[in-house]
N, C-alpha and C. Protein backbone atom coordinates (compact mmCIF):
# COMPACT_ATOMS: atom_id res chain seq x y z
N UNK A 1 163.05 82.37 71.91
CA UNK A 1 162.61 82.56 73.28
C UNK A 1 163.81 82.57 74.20
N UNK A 2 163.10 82.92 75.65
CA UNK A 2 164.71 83.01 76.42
C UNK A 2 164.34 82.34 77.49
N UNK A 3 164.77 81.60 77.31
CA UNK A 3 164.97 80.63 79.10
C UNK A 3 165.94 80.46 79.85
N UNK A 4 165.12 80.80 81.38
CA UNK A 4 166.24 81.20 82.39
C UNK A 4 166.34 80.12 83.45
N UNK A 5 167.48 79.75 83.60
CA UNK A 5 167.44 78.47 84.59
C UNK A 5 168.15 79.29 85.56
N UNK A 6 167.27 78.99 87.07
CA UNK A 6 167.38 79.81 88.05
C UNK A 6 167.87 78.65 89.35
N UNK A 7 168.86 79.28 89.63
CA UNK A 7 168.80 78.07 91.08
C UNK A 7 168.34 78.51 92.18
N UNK A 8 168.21 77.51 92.88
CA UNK A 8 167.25 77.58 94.23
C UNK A 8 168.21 78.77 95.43
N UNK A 9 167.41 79.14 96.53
CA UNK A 9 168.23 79.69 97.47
C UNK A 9 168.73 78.80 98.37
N UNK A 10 169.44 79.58 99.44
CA UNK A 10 170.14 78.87 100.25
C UNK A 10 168.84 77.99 100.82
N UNK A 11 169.17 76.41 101.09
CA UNK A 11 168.08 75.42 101.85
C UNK A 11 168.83 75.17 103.16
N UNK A 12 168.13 75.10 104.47
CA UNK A 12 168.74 74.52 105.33
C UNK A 12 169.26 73.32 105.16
N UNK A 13 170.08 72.99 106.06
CA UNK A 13 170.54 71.83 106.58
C UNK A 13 169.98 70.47 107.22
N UNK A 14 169.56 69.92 106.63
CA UNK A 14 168.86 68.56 107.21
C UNK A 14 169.44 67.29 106.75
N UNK A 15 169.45 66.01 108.28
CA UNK A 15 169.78 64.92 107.58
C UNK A 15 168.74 64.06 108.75
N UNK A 16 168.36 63.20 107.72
CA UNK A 16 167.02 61.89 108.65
C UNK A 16 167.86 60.58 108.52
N UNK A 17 167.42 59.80 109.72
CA UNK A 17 168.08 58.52 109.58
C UNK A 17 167.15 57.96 108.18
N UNK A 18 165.69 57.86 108.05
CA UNK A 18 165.34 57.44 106.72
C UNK A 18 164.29 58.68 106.31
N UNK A 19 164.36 58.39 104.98
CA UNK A 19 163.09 59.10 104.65
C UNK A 19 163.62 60.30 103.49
N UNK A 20 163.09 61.05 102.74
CA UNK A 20 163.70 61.85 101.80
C UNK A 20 163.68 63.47 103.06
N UNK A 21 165.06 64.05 102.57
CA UNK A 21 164.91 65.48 103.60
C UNK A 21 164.52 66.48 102.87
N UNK A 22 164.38 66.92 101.86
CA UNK A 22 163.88 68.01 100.67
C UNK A 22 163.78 68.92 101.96
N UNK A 23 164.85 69.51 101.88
CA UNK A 23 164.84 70.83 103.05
C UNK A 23 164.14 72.12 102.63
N UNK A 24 163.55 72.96 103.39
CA UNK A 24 163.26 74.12 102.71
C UNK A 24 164.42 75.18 102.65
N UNK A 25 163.77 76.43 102.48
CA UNK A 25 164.66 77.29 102.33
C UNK A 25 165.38 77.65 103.73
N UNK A 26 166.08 78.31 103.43
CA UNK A 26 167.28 78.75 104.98
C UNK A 26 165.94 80.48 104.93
N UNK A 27 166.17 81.08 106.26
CA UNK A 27 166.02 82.81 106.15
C UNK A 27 167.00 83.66 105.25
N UNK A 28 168.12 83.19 105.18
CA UNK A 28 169.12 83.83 103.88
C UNK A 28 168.37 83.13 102.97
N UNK A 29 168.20 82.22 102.29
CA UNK A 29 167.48 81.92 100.99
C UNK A 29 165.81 82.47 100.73
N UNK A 30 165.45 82.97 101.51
CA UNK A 30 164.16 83.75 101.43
C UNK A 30 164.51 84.96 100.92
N UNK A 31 165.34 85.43 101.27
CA UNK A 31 165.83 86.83 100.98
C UNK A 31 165.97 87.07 100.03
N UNK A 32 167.28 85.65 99.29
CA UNK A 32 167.68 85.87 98.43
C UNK A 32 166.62 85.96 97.14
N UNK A 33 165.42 85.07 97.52
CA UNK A 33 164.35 85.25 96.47
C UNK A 33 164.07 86.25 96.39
N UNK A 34 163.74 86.87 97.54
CA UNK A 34 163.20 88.53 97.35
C UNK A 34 164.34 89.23 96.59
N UNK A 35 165.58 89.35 96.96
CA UNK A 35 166.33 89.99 95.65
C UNK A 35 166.00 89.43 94.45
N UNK A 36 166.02 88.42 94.06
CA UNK A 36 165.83 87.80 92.62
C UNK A 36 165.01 88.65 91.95
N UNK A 37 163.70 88.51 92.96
CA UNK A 37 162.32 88.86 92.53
C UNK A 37 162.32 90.39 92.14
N UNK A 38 163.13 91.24 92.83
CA UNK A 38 163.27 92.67 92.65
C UNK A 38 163.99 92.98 91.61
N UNK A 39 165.24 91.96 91.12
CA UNK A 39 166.06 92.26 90.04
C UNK A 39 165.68 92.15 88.82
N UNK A 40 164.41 91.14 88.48
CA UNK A 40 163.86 90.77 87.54
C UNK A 40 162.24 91.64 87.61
N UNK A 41 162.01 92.51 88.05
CA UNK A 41 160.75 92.88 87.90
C UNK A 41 160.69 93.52 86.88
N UNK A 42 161.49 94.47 86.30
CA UNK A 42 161.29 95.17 84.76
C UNK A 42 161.14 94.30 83.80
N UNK A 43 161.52 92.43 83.69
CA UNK A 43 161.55 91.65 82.89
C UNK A 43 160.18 91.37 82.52
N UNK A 44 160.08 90.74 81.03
CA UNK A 44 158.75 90.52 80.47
C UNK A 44 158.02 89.02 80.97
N UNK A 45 158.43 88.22 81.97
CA UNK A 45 158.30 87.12 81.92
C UNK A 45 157.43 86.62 81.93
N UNK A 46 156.53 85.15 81.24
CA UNK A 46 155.50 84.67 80.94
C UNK A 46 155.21 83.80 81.25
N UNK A 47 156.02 83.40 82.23
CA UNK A 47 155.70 81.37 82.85
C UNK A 47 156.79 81.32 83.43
N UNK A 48 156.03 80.93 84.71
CA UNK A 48 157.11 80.40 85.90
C UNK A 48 156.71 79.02 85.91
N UNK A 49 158.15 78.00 86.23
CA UNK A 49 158.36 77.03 86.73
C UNK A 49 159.14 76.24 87.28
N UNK A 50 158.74 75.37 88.35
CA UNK A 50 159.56 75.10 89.28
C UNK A 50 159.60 73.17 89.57
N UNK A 51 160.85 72.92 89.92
CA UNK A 51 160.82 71.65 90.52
C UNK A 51 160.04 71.57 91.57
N UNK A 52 159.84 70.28 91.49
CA UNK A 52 158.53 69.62 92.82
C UNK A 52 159.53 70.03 94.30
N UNK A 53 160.16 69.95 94.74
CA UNK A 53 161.13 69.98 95.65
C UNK A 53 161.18 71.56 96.14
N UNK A 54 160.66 71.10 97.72
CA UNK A 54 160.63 72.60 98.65
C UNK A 54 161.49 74.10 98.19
N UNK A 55 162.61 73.55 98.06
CA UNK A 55 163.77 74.77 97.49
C UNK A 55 163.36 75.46 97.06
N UNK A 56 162.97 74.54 95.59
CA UNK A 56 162.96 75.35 94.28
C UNK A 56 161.62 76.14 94.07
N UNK A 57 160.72 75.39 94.56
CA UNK A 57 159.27 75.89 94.71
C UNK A 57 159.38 77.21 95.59
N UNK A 58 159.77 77.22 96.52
CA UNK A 58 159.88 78.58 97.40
C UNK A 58 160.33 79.52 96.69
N UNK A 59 161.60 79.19 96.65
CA UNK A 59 162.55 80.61 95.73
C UNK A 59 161.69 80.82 94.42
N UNK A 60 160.52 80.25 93.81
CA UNK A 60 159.79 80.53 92.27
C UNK A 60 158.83 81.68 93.07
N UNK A 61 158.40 81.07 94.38
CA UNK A 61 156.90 81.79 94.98
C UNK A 61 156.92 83.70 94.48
N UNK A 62 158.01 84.22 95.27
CA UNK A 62 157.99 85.71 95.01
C UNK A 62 157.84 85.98 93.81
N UNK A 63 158.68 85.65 93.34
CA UNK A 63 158.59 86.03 91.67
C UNK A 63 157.32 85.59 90.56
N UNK A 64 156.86 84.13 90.92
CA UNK A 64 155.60 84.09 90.03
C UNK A 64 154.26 84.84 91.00
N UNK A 65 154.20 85.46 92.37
CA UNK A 65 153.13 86.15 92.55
C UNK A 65 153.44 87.51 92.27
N UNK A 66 155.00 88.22 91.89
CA UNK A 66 154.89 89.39 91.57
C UNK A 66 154.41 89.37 89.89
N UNK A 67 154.89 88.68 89.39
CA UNK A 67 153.91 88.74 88.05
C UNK A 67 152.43 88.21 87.75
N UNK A 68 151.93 87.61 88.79
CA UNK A 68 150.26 87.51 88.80
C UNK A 68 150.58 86.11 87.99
N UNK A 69 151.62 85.24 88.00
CA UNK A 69 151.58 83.99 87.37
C UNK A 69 151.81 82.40 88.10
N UNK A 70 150.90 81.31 88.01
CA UNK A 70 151.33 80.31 88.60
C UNK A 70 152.52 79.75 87.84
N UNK A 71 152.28 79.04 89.58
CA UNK A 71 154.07 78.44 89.36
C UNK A 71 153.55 76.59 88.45
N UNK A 72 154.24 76.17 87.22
CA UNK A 72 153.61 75.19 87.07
C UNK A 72 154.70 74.30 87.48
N UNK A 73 154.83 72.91 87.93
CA UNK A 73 155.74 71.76 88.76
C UNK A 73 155.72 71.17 87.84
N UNK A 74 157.36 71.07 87.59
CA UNK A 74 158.01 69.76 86.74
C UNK A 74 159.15 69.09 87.16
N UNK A 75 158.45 67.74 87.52
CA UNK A 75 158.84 66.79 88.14
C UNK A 75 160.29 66.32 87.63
N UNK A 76 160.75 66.43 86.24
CA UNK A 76 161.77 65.91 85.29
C UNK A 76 162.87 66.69 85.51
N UNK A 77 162.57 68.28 86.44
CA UNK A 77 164.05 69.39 86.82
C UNK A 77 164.12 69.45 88.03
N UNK A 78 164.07 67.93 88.98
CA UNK A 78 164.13 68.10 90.35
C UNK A 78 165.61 67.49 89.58
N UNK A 79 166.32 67.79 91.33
CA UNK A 79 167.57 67.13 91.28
C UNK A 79 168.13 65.69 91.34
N UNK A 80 168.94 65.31 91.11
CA UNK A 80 169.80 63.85 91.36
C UNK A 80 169.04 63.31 92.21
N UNK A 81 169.61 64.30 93.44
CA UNK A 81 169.38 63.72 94.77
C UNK A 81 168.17 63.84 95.12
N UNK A 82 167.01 63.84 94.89
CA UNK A 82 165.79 64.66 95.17
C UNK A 82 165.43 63.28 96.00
N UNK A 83 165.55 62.24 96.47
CA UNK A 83 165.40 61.13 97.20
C UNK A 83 166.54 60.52 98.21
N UNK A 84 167.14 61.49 98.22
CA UNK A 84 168.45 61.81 99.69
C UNK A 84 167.79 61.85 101.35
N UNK A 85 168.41 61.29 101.71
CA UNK A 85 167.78 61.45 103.50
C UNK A 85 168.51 62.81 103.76
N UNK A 86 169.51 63.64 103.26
CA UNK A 86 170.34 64.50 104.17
C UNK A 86 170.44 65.50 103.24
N UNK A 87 171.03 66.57 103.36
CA UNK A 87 170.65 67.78 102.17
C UNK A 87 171.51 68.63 103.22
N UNK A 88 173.02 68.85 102.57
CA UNK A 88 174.11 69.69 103.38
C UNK A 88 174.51 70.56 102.19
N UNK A 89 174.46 71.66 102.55
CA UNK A 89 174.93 72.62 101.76
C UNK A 89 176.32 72.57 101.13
N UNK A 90 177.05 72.59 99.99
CA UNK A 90 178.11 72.48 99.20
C UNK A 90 178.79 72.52 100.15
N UNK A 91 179.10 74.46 100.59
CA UNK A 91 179.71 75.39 101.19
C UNK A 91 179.95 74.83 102.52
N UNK A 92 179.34 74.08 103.10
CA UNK A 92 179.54 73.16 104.53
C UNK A 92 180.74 72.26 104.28
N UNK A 93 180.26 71.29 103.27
CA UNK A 93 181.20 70.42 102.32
C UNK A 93 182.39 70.42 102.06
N UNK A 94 182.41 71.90 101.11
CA UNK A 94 183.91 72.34 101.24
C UNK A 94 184.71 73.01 102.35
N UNK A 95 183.48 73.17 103.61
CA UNK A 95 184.75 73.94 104.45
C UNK A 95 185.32 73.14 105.44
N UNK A 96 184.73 71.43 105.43
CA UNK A 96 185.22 71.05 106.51
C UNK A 96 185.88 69.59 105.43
N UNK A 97 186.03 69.96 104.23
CA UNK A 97 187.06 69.12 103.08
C UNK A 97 186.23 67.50 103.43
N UNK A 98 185.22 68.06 103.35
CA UNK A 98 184.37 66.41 103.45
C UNK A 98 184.32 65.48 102.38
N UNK A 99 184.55 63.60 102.00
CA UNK A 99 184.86 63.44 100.97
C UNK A 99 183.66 63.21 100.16
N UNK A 100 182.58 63.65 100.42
CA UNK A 100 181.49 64.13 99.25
C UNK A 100 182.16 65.13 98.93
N UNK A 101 182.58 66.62 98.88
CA UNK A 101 183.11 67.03 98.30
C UNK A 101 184.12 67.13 97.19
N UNK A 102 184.82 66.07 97.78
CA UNK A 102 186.29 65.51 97.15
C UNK A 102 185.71 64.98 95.97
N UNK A 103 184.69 64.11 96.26
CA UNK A 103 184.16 63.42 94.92
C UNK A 103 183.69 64.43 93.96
N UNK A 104 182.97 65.51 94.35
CA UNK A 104 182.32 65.91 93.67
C UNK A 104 182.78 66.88 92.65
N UNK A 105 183.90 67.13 93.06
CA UNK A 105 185.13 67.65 92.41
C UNK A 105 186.14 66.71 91.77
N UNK A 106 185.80 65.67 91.66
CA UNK A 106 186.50 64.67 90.87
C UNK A 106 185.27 64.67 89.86
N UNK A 107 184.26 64.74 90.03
CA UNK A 107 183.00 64.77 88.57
C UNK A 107 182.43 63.04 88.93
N UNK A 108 183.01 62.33 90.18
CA UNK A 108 182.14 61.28 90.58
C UNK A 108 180.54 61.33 91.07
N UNK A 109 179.85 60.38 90.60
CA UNK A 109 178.37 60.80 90.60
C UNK A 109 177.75 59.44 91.48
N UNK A 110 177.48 60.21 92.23
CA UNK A 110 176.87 59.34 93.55
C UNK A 110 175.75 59.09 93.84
N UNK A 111 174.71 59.97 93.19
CA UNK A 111 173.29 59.37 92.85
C UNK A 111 172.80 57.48 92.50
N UNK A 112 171.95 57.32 93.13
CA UNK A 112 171.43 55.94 93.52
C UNK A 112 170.40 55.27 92.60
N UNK A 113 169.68 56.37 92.60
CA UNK A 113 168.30 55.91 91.50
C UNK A 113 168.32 56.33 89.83
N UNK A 114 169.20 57.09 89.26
CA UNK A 114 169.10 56.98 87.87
C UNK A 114 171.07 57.71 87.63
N UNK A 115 171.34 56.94 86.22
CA UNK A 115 172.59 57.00 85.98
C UNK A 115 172.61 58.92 85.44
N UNK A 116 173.88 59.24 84.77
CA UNK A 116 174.29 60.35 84.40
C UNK A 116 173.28 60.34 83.48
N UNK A 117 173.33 59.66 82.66
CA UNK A 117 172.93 59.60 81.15
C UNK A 117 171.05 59.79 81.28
N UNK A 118 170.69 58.85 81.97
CA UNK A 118 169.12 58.92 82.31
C UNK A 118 168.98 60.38 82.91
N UNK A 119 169.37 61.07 84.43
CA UNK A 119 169.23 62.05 84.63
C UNK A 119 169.43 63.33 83.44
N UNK A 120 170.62 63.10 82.69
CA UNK A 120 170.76 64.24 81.51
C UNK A 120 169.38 64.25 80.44
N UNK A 121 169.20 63.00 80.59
CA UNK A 121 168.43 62.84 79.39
C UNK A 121 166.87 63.53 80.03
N UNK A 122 166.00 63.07 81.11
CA UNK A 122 165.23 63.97 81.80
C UNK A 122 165.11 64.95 82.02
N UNK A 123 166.16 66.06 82.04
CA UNK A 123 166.25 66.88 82.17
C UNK A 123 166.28 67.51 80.86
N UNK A 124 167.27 67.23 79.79
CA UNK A 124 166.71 67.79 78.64
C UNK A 124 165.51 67.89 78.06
N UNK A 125 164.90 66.54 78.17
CA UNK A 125 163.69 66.30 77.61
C UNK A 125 162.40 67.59 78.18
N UNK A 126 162.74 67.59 79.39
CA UNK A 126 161.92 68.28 80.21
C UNK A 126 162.02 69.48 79.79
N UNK A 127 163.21 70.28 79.52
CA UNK A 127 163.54 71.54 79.05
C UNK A 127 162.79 71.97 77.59
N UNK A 128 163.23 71.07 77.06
CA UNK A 128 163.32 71.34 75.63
C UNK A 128 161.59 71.36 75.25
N UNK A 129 160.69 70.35 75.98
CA UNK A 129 159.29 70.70 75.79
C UNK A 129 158.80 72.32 76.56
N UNK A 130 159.31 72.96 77.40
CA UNK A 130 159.18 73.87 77.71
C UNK A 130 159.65 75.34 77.26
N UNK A 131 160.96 74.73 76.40
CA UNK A 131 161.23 75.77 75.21
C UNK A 131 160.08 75.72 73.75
N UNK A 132 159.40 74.07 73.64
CA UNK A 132 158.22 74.29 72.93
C UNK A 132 157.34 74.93 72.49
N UNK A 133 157.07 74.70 74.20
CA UNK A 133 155.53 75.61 74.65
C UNK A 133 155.31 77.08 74.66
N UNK A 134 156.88 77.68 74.64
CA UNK A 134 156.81 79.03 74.98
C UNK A 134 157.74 80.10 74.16
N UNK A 135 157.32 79.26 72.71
CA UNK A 135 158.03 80.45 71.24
C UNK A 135 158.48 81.19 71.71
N UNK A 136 159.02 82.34 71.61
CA UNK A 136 158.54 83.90 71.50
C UNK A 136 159.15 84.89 72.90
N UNK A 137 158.71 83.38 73.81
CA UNK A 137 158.64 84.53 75.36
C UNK A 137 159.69 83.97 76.35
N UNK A 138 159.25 84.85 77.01
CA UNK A 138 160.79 84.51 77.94
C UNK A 138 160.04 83.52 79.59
N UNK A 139 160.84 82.62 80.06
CA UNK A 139 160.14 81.83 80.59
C UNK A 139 161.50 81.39 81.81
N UNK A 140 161.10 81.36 82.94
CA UNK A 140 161.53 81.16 84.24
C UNK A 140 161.81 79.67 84.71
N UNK A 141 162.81 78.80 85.06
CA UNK A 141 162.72 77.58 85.81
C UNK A 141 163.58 77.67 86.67
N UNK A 142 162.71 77.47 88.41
CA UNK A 142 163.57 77.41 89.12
C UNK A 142 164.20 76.06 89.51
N UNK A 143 165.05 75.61 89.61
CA UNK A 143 165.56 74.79 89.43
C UNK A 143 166.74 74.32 90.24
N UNK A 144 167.78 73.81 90.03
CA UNK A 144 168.92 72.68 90.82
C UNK A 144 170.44 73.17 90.16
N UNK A 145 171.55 73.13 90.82
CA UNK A 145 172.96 72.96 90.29
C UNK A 145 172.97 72.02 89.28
N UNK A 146 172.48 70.41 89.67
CA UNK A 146 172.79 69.63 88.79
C UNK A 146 171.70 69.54 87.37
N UNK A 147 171.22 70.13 87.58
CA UNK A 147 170.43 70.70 86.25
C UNK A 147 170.56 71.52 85.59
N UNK A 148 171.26 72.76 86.13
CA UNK A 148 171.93 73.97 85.24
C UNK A 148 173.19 73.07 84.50
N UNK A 149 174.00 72.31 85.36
CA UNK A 149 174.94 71.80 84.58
C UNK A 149 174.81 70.86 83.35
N UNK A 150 173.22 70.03 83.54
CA UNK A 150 173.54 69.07 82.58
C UNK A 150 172.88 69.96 81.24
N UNK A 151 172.41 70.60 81.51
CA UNK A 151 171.50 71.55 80.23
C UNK A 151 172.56 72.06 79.85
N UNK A 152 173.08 72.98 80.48
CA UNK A 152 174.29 73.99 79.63
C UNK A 152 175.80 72.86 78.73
N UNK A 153 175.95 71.75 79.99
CA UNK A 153 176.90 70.72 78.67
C UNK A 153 176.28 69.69 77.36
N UNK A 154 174.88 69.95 77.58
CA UNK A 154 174.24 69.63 76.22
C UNK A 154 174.46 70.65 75.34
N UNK A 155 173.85 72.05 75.91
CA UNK A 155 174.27 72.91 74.64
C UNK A 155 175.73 73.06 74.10
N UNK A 156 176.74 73.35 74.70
CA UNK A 156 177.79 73.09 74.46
C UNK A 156 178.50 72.21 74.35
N UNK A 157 177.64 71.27 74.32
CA UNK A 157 178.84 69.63 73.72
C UNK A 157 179.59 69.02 74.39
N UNK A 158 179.45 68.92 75.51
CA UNK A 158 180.41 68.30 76.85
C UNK A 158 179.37 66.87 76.70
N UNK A 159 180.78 66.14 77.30
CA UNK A 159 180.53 64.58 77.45
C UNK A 159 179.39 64.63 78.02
N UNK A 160 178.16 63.68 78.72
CA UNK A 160 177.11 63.78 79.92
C UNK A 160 178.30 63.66 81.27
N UNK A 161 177.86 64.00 82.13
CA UNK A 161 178.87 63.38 83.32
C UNK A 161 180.23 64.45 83.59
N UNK A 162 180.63 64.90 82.32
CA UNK A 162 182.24 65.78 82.48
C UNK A 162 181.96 67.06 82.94
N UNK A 163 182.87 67.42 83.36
CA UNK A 163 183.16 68.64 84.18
C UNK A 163 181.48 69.18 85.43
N UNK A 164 182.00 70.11 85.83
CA UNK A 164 181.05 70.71 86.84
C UNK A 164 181.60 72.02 87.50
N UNK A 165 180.19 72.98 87.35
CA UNK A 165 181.30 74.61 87.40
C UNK A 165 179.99 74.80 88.59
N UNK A 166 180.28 75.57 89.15
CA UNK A 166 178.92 75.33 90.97
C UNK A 166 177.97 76.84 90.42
N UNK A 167 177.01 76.73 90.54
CA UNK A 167 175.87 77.92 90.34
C UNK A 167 175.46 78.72 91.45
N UNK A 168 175.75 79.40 91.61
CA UNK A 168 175.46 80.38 92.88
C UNK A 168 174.08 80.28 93.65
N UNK A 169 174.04 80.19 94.84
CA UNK A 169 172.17 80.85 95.12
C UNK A 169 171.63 81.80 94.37
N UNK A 170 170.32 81.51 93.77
CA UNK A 170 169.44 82.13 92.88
C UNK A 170 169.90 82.84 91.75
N UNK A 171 171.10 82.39 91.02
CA UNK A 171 172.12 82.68 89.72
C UNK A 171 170.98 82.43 88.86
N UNK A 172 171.11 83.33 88.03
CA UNK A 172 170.33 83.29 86.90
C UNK A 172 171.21 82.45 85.38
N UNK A 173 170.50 81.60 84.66
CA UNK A 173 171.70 81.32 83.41
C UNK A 173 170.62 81.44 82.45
N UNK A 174 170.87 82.02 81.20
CA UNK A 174 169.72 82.54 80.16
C UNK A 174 170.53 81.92 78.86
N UNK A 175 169.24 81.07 78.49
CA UNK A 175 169.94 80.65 76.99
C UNK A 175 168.57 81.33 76.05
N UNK A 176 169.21 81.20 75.05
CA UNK A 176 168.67 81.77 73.58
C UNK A 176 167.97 80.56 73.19
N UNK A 177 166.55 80.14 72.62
CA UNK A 177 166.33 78.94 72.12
C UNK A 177 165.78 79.39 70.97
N UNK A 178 166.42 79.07 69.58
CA UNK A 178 165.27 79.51 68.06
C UNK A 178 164.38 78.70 67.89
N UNK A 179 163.36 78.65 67.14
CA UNK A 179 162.65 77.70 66.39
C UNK A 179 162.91 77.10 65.78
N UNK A 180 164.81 77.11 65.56
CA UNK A 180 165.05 76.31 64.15
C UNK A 180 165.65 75.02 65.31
N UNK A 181 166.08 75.33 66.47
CA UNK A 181 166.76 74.39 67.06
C UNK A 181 168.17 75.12 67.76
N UNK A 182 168.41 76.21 67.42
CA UNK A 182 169.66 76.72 67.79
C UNK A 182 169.45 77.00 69.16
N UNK A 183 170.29 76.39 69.70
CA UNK A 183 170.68 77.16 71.65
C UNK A 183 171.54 77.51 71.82
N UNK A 184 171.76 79.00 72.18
CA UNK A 184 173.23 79.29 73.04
C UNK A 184 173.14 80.18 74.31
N UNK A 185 173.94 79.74 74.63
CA UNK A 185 173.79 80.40 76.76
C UNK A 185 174.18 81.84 76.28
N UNK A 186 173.36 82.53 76.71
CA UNK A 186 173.63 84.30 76.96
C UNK A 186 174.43 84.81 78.33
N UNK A 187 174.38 84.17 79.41
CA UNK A 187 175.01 84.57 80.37
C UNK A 187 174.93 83.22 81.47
N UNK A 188 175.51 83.23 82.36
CA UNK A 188 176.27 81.85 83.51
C UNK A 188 176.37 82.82 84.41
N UNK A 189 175.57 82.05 85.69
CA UNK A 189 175.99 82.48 87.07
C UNK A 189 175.54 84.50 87.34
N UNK A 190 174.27 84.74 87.05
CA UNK A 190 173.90 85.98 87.02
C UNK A 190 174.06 86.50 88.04
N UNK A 191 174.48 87.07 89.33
CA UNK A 191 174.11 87.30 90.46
C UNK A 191 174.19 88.77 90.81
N UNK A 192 174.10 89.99 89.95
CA UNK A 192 174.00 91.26 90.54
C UNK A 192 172.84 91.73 91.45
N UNK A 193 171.71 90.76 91.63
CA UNK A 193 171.03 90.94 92.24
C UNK A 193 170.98 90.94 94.07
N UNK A 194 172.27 90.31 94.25
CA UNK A 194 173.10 89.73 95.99
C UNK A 194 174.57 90.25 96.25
N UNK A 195 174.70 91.19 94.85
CA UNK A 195 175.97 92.42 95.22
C UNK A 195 175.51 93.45 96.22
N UNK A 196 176.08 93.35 97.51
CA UNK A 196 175.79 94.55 98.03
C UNK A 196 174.92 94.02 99.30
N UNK A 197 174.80 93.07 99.17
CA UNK A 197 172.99 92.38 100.22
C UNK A 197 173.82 91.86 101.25
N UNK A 198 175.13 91.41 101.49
CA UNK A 198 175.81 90.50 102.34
C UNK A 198 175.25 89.27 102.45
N UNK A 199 174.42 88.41 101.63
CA UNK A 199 174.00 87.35 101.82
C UNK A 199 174.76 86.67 101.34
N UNK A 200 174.97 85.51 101.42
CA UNK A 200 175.61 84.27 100.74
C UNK A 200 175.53 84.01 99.11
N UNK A 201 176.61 83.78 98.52
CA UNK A 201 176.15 83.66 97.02
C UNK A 201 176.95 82.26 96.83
N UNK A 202 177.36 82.00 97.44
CA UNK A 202 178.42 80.65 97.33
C UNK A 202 179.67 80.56 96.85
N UNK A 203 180.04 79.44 96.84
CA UNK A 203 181.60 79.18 96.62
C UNK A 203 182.34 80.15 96.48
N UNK A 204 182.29 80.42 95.13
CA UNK A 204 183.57 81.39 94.45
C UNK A 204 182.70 83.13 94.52
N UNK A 205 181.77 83.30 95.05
CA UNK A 205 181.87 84.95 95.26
C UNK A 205 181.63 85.27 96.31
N UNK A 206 181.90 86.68 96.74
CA UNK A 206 181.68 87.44 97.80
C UNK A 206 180.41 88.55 97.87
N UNK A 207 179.68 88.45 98.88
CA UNK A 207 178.38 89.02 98.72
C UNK A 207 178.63 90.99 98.96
């Protein structure tokens, strides 16, 4: 089967003195779904799913109503932070050299409520029953940065916790899953779908 871990679009900017901010999408991250959704329409896909968290749920919407499919919510591929009061875009981060940034580029992990190891481990777990369920077919999760990362250094054998490479708005990453157990990533950071659009793709590309 082929599973595609999709990241969310651009989310606004929000920070609360208390309370969780699960921002929604920005008007550039709407868009960007609608490209997604257009780039993938020749695809066979058979199940959409999405983290509980505004983002990710939005950016799934276009795409599981252009295939006539619900979106199903799994709670285990929200992010780290999914219980954050403030929700600032990377790209903010790095342009004004803020030291969340600094950290985050040191591979320091600043999450409050569950360690590296617990979050990796949730997240695999979560994956891997969804590569279960869906032999054969090819299957959609929209999803988080810090979830593309911890999935792809399981398949490839990275420490939990080491390194961190940034996933673009609505980047597609497609791994191969057999029945015997074999996984390997087919492609990282998909984005021909926001060549040409002038929208934001993040960090390291130009739209």
């Amino acid at each position: 089967m082929e599973l595609m871990l999709i990241r969310h679009g651009l989310p606004v900017r929000r920070e609360l003195i208390e309370g969780i901010a699960d921002p929604e999408l920005s008007e550039a991250g709407h868009e960007q779904a609608r490209h997604l959704t257009d780039y993938l329409a020749g695809e066979p896909i058979e199940a959409v799913y999405a983290s509980p968290l505004r983002r990710a749920v939005q950016t799934a919407e276009p795409l599981a109503q252009s295939k006539g499919l619900p979106i199903s919510i799994v709670d285990n591929v929200a992010e780290w932070d999914r219980n954050a009061s403030e929700y600032i875009p990377i790209e903010e981060l790095k342009a004004a050299n803020d030291p969340r940034w600094q950290a985050m580029v040191r591979g320091e992990w600043n999450a409050h409520d569950e360690t590296p190891e617990e979050f990796s481990a949730r997240v695999i777990g979560a994956l891997e029953v969804i590569i279960d369920t869906h032999q054969g077919q090819q299957v959609a999760v929209s999803c988080h940065g810090g979830v593309i990362n911890a999935y792809l250094a399981h398949i490839l054998g990275l420490p939990v916790g080491q390194g961190f490479f940034y996933p673009n708005y609505t980047s597609i990453h497609r791994i191969a899953a057999s029945r015997g157990g074999h996984r390997s990533v087919v492609t990282v950071n998909e984005t021909a779908h926001l060549r040409g659009t002038g929208l934001p793709m993040g960090l390291m590309q130009r739209s």
